[in-house]
PDB file of N, CA and C in Angstrom:
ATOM      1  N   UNK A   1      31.903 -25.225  44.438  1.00  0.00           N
ATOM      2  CA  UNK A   1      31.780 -26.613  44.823  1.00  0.00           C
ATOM      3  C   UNK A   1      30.420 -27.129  44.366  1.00  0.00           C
ATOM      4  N   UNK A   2      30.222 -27.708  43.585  1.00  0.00           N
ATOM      5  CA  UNK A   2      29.101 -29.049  43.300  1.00  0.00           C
ATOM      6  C   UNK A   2      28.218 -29.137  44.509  1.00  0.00           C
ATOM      7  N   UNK A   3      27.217 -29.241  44.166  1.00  0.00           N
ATOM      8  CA  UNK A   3      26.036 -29.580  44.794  1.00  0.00           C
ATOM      9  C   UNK A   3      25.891 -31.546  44.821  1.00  0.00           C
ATOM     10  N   UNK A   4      25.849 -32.117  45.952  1.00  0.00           N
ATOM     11  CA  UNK A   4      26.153 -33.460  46.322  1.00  0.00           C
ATOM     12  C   UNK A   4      24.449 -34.070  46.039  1.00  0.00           C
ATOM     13  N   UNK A   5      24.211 -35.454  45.430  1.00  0.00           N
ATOM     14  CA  UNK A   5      22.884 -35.378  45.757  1.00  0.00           C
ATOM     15  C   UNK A   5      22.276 -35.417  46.850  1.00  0.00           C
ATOM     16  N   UNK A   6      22.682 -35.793  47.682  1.00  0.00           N
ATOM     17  CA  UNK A   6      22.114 -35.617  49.317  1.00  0.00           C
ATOM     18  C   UNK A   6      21.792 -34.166  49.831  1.00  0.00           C
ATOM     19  N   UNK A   7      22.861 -33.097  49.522  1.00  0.00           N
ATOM     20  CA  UNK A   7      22.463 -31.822  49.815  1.00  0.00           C
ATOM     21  C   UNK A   7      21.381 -31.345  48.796  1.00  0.00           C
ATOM     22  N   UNK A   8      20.854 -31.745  47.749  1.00  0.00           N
ATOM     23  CA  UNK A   8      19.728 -31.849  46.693  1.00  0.00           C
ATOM     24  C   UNK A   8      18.529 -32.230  47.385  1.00  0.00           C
ATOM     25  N   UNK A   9      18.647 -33.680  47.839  1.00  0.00           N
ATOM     26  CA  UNK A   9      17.128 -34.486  48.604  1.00  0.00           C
ATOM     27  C   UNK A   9      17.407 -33.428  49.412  1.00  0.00           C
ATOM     28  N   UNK A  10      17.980 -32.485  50.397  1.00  0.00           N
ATOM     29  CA  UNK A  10      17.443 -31.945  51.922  1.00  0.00           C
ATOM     30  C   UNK A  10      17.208 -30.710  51.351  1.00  0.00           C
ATOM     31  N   UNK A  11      17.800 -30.245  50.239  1.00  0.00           N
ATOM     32  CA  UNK A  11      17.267 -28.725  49.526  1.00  0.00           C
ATOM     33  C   UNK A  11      15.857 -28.906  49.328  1.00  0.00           C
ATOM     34  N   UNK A  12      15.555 -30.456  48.468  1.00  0.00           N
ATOM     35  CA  UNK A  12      13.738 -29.896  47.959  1.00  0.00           C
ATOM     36  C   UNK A  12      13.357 -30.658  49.395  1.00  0.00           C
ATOM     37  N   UNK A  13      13.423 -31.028  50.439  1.00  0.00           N
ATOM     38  CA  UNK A  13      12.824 -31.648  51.239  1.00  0.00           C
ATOM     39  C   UNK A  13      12.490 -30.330  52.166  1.00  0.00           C
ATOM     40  N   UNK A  14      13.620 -29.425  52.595  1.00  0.00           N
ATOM     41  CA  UNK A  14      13.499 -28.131  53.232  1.00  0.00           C
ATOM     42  C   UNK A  14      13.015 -26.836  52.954  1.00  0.00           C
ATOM     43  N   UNK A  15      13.077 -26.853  51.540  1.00  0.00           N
ATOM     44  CA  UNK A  15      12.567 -25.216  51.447  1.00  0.00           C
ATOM     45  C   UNK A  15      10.959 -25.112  51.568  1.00  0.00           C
ATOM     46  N   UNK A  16      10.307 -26.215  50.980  1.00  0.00           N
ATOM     47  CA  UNK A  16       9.305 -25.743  51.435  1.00  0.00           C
ATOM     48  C   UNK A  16       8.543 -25.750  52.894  1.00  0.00           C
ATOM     49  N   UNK A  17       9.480 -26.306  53.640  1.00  0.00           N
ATOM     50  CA  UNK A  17       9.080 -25.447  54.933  1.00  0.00           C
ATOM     51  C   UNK A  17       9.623 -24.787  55.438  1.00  0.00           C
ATOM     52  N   UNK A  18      10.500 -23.591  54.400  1.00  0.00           N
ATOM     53  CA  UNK A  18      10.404 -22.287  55.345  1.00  0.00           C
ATOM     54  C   UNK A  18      10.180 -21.343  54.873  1.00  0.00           C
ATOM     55  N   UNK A  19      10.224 -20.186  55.698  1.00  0.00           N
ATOM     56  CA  UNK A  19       9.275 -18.945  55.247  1.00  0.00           C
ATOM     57  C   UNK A  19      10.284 -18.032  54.426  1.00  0.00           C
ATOM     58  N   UNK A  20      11.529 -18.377  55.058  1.00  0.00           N
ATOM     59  CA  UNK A  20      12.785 -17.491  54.539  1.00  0.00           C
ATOM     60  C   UNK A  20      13.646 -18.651  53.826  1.00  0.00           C
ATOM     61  N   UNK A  21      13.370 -18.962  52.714  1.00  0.00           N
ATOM     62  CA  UNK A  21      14.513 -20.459  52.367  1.00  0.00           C
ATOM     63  C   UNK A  21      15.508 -19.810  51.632  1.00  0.00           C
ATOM     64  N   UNK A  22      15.743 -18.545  51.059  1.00  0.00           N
ATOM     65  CA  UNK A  22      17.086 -18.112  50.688  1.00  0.00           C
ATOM     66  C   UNK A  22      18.115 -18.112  52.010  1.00  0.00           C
ATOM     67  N   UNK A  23      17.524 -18.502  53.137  1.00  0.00           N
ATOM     68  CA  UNK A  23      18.048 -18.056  54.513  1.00  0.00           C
ATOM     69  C   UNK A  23      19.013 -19.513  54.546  1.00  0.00           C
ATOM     70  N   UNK A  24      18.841 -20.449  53.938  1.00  0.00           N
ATOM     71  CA  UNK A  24      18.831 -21.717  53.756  1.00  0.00           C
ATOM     72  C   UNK A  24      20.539 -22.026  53.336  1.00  0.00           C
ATOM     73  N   UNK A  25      20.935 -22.860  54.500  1.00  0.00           N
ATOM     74  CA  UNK A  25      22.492 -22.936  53.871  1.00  0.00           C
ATOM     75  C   UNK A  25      22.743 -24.767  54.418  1.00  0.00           C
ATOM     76  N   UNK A  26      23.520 -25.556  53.789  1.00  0.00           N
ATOM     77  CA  UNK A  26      23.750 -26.819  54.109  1.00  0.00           C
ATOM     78  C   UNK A  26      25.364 -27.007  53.770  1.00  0.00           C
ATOM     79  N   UNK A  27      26.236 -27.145  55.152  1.00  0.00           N
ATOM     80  CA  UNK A  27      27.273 -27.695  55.109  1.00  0.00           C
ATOM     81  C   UNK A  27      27.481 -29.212  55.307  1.00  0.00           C
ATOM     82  N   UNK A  28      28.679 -29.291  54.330  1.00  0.00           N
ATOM     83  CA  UNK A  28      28.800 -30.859  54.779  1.00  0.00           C
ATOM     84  C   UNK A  28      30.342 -30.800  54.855  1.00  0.00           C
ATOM     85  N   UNK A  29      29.890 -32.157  56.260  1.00  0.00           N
ATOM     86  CA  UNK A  29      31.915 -32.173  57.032  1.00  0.00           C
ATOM     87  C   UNK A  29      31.959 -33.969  57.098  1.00  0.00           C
ATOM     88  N   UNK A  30      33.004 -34.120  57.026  1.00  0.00           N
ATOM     89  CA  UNK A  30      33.811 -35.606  56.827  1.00  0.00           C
ATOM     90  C   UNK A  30      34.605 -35.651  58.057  1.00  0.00           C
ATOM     91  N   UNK A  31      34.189 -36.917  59.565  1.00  0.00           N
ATOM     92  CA  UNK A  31      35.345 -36.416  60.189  1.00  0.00           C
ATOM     93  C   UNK A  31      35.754 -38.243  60.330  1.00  0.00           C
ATOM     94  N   UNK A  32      35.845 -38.852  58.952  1.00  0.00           N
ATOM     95  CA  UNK A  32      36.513 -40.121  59.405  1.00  0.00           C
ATOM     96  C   UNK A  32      35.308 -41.337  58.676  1.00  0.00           C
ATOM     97  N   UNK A  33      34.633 -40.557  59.578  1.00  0.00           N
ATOM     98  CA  UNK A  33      33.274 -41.672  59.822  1.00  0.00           C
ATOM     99  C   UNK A  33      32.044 -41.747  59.717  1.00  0.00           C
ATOM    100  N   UNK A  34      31.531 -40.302  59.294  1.00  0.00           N
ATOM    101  CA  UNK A  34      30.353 -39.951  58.725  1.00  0.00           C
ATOM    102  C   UNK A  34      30.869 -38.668  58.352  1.00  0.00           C
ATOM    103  N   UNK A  35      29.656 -38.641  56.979  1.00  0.00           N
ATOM    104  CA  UNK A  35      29.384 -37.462  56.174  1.00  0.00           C
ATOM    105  C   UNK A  35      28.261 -36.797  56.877  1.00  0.00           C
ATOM    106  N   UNK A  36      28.488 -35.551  57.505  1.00  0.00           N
ATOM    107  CA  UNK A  36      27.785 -34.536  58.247  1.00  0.00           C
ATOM    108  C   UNK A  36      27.493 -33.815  57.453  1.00  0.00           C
ATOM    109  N   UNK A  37      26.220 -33.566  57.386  1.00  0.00           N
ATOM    110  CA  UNK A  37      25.293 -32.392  56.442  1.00  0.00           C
ATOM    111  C   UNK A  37      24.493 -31.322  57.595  1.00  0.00           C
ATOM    112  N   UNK A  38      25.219 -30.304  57.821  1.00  0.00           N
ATOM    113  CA  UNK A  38      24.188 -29.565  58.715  1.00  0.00           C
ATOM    114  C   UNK A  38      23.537 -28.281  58.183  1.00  0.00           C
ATOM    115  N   UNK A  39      22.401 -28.059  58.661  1.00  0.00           N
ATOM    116  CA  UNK A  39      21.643 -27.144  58.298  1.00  0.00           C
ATOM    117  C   UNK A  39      21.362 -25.791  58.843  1.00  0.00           C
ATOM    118  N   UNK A  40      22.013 -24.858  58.444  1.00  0.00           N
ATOM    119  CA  UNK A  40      21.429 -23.759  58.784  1.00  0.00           C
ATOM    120  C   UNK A  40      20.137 -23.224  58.279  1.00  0.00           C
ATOM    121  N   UNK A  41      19.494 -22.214  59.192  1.00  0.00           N
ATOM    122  CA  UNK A  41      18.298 -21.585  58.285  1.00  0.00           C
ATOM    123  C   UNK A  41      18.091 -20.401  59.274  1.00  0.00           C
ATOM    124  N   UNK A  42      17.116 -19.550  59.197  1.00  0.00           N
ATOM    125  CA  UNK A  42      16.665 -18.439  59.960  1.00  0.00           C
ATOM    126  C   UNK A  42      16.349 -18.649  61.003  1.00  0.00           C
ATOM    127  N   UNK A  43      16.490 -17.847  62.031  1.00  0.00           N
ATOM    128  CA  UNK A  43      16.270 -18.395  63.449  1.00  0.00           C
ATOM    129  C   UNK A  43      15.116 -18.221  63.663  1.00  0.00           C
ATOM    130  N   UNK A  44      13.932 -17.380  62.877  1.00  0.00           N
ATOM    131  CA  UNK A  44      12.437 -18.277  62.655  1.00  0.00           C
ATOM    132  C   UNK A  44      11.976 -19.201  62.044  1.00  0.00           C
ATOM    133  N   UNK A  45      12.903 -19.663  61.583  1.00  0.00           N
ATOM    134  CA  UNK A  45      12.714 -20.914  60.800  1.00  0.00           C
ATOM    135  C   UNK A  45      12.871 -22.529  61.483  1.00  0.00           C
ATOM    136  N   UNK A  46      13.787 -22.396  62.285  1.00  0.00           N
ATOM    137  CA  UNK A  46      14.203 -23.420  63.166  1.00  0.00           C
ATOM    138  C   UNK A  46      13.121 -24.280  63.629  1.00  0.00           C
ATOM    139  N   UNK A  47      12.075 -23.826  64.122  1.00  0.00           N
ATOM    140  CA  UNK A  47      11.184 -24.213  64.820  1.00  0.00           C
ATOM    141  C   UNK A  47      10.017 -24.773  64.001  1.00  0.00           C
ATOM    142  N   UNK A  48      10.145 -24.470  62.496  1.00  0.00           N
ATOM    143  CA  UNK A  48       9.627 -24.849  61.490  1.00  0.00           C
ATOM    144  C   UNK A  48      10.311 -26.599  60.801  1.00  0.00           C
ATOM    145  N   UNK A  49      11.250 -26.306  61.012  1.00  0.00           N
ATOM    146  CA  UNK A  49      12.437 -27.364  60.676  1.00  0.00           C
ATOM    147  C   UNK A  49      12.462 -28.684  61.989  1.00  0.00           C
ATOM    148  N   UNK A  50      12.028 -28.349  62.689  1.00  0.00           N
ATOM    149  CA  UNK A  50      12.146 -29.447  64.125  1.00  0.00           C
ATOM    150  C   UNK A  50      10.604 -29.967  64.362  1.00  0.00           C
ATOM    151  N   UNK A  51       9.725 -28.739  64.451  1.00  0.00           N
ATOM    152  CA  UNK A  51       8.503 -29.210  64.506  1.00  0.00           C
ATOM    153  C   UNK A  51       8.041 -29.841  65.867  1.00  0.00           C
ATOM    154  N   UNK A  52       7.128 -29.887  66.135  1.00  0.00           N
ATOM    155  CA  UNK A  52       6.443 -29.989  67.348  1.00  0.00           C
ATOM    156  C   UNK A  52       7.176 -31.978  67.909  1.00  0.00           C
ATOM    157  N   UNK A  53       7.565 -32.059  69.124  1.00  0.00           N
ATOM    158  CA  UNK A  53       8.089 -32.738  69.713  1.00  0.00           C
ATOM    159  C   UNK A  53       9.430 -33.440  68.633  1.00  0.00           C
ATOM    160  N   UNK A  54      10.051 -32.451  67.774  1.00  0.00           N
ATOM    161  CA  UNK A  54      10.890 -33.568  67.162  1.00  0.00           C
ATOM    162  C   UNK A  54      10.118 -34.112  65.865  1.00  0.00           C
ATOM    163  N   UNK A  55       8.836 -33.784  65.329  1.00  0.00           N
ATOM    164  CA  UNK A  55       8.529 -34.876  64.653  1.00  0.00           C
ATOM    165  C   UNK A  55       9.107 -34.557  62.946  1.00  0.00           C
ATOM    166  N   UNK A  56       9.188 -33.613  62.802  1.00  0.00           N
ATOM    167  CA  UNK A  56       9.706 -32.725  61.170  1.00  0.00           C
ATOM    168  C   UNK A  56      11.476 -33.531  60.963  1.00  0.00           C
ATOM    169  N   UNK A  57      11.910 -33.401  61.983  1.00  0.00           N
ATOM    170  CA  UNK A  57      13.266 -33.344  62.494  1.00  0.00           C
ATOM    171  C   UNK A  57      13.826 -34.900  62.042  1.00  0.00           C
ATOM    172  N   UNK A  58      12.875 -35.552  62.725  1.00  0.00           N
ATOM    173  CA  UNK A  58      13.467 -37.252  62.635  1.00  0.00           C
ATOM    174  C   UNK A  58      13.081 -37.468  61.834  1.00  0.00           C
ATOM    175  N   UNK A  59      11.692 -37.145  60.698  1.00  0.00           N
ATOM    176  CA  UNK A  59      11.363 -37.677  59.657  1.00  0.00           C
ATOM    177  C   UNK A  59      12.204 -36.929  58.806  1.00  0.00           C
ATOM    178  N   UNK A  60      12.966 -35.979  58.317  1.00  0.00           N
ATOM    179  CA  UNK A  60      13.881 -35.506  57.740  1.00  0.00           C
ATOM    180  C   UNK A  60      15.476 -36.802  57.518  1.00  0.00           C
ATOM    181  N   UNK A  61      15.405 -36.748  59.045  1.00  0.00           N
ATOM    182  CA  UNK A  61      17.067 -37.750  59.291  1.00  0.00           C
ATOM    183  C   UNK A  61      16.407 -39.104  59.088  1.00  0.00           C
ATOM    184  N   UNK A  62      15.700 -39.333  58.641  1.00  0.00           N
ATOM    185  CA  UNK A  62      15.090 -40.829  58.540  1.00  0.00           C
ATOM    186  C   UNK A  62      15.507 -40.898  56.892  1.00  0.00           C
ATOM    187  N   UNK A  63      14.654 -39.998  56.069  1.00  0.00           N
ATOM    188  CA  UNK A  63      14.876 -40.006  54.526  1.00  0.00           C
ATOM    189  C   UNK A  63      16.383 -39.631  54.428  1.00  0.00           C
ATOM    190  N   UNK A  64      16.780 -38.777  55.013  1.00  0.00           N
ATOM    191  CA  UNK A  64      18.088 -38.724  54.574  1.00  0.00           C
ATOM    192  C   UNK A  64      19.319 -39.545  54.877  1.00  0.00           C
ATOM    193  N   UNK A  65      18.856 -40.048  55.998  1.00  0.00           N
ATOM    194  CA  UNK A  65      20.240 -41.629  56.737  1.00  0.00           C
ATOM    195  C   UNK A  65      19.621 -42.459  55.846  1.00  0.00           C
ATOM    196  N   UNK A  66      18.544 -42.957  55.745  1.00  0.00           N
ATOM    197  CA  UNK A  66      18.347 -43.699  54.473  1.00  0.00           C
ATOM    198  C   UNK A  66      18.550 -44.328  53.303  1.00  0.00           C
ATOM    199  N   UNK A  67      19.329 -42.932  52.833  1.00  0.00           N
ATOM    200  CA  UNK A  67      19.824 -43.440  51.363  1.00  0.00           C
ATOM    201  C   UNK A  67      21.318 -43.661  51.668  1.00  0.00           C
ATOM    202  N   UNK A  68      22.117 -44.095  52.783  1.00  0.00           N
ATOM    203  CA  UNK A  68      23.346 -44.440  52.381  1.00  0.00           C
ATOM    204  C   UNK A  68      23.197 -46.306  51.992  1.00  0.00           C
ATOM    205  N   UNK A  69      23.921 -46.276  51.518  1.00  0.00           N
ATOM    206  CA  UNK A  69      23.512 -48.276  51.055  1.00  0.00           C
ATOM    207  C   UNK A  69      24.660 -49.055  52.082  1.00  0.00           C
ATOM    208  N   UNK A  70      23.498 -49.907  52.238  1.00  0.00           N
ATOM    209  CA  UNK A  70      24.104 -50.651  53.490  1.00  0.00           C
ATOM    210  C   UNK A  70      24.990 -51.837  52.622  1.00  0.00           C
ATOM    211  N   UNK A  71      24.574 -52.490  51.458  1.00  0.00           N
ATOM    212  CA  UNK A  71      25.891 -53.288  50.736  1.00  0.00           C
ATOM    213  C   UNK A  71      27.508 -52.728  50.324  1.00  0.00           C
ATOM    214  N   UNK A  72      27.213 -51.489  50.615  1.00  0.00           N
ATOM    215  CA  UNK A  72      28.866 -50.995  50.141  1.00  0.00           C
ATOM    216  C   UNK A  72      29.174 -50.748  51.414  1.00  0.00           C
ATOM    217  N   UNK A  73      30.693 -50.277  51.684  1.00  0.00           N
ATOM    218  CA  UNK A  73      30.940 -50.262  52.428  1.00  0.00           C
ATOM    219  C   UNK A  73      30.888 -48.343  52.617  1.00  0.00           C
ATOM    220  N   UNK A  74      30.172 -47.944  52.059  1.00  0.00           N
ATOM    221  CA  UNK A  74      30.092 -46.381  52.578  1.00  0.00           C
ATOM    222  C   UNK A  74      29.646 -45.343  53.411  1.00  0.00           C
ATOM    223  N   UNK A  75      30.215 -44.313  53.557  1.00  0.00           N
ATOM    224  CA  UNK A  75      30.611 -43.431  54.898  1.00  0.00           C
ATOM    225  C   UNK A  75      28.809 -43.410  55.345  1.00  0.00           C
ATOM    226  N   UNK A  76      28.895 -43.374  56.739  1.00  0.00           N
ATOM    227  CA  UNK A  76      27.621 -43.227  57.176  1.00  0.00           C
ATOM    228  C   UNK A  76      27.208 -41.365  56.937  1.00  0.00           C
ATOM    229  N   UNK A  77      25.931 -41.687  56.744  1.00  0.00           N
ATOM    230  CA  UNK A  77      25.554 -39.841  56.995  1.00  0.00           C
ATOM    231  C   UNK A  77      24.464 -39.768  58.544  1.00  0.00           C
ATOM    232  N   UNK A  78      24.676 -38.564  58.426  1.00  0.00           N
ATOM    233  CA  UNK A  78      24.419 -37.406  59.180  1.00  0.00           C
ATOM    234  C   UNK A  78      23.766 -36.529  58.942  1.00  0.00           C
ATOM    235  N   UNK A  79      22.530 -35.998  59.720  1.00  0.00           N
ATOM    236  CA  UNK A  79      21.585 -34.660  59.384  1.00  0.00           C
ATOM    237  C   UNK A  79      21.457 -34.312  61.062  1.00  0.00           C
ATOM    238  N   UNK A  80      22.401 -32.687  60.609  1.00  0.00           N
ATOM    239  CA  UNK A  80      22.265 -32.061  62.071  1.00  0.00           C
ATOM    240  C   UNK A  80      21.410 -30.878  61.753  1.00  0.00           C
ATOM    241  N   UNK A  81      21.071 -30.120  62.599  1.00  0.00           N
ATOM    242  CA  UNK A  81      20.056 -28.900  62.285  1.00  0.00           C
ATOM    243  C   UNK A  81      20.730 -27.955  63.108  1.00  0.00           C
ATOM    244  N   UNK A  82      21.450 -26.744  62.860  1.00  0.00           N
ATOM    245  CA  UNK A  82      21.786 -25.769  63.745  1.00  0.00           C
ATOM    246  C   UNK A  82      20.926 -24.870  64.379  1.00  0.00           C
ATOM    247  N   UNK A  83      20.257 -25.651  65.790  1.00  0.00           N
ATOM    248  CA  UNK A  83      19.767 -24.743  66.386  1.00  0.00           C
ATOM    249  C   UNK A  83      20.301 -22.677  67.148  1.00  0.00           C
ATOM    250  N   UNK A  84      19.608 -21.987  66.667  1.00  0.00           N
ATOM    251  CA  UNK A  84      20.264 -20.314  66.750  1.00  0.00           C
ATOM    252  C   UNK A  84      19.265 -20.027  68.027  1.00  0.00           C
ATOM    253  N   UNK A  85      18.162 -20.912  68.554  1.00  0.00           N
ATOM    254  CA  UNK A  85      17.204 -20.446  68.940  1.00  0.00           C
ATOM    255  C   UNK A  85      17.814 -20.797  70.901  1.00  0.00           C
ATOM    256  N   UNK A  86      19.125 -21.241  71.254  1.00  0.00           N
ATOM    257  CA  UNK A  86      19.613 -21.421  72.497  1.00  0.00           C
ATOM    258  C   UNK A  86      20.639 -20.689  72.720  1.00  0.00           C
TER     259      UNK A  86
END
């Protein structure tokens, strides 16, 4: 399967913050109404990826909700982070 450009922007946006980025996996799911991109990574990594109060986390889903264009009528996205660490 093709690499989407969105799973591209969160590839170079993510690896360099983590320690293990071959650990690094990004699914994406369609359920209607948004395009869901979620992120796995190492469960020491997680905490690298979220960052102190949230702040890594939302500035991630900020650039990446971002680029859907609000003149077309297309699918909203989504950036989830699979927390391993609960």
């Amino acid at each position: 399967m093709a690499e989407t450009d969105i799973e591209s922007l969160i590839r170079s946006l993510v690896i360099p913050l983590l320690k293990q980025p071959q650990a690094l996996s990004i699914t994406q799911k369609y359920d209607g109404r948004y395009h869901r991109y979620i992120i796995d990574v190492a469960p020491n990594d997680v905490g690298r990826l979220i960052g102190r109060q949230g702040h890594v986390a939302a500035a991630l889903r900020t650039i990446v909700e971002g680029t859907q264009s609000r003149r077309t009528n297309s699918k909203r996205v989504r950036l989830l982070i699979n927390d391993h660490r609960h």
